[in-house]
C-alpha atoms as a PDB file:
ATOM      1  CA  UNK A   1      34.876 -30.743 118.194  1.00  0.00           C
ATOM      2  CA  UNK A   2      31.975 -33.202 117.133  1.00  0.00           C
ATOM      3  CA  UNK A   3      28.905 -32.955 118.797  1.00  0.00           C
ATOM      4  CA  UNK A   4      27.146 -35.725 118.340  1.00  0.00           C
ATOM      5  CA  UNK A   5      28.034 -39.175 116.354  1.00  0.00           C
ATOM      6  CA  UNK A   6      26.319 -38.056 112.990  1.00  0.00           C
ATOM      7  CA  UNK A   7      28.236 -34.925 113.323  1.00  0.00           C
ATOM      8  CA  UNK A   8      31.535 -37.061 113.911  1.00  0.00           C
ATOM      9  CA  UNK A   9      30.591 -39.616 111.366  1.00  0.00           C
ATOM     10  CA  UNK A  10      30.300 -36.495 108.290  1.00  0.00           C
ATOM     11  CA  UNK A  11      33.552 -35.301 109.314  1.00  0.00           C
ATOM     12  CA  UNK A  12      34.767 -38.810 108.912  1.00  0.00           C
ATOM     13  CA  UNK A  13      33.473 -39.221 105.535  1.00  0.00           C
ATOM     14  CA  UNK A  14      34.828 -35.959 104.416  1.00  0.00           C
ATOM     15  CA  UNK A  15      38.202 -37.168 105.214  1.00  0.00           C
ATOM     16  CA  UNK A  16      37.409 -40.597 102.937  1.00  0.00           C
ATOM     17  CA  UNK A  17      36.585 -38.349 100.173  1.00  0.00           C
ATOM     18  CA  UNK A  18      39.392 -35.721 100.489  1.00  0.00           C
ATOM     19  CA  UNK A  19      41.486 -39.450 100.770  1.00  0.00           C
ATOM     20  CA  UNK A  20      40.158 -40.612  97.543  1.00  0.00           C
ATOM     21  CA  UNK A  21      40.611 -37.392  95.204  1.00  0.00           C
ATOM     22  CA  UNK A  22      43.894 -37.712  96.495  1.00  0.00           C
ATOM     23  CA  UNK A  23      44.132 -41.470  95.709  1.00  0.00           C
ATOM     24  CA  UNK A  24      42.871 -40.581  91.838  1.00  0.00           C
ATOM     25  CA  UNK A  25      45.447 -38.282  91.353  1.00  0.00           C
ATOM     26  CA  UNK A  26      48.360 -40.748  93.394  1.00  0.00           C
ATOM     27  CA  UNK A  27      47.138 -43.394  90.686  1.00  0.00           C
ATOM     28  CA  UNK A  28      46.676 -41.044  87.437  1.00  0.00           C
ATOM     29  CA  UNK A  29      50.956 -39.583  88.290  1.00  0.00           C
ATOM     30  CA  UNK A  30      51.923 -43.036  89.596  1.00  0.00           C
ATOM     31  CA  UNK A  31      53.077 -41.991  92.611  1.00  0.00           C
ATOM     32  CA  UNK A  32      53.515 -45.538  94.728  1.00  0.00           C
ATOM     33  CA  UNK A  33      54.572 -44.019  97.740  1.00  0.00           C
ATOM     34  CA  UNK A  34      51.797 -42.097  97.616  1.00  0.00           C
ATOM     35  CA  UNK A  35      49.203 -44.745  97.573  1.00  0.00           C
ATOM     36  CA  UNK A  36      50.710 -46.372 100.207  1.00  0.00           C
ATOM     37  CA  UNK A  37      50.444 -43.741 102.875  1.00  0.00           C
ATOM     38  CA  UNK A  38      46.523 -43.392 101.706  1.00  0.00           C
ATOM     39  CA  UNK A  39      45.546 -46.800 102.175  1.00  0.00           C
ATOM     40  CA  UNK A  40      47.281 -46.580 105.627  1.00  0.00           C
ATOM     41  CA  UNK A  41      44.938 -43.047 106.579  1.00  0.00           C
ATOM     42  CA  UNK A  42      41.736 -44.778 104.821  1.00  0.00           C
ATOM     43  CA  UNK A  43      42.262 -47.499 106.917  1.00  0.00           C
ATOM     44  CA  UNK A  44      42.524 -45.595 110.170  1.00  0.00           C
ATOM     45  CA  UNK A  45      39.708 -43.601 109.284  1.00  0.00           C
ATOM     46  CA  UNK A  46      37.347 -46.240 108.545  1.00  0.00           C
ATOM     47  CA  UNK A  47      38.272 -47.929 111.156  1.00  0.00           C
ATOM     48  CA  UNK A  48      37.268 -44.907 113.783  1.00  0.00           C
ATOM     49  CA  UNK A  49      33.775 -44.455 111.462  1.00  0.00           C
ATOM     50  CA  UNK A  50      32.971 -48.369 112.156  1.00  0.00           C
ATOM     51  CA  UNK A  51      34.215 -49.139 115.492  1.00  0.00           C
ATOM     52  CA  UNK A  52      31.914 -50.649 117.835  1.00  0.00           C
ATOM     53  CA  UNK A  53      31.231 -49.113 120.192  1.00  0.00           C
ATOM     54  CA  UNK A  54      30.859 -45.839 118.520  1.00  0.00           C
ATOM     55  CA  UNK A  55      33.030 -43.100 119.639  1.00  0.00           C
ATOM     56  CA  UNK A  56      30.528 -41.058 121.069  1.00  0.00           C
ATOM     57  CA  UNK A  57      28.004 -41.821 123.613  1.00  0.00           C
ATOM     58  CA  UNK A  58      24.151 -40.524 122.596  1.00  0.00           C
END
């Protein structure tokens, strides 16, 4: 579990860039479905990394 914001915010960006390799490959094989259910998880995760108020407390 995340310590601190920062610490939460890194593992949030990891999963945006695990999301676009993913998103390459989804595009490169044409795989629609694919895409779809990435934009969905991108869009969950960025919206937990941008919220406001943050999801921690410093």
């Amino acid at each position: 579990m995340p310590i601190n914001e920062k610490e939460l915010n890194c593992n949030l960006f990891d999963q945006l860039s695990i999301l676009e390799e993913i998103e390459e490959v989804a595009v490169k094989t044409g795989a629609d479905e694919v895409l779809k259910t990435v934009e969905k998880l991108k869009k969950r995760v960025e919206w937990k990394l941008y919220q406001k108020p943050p999801l921690t407390d410093n």
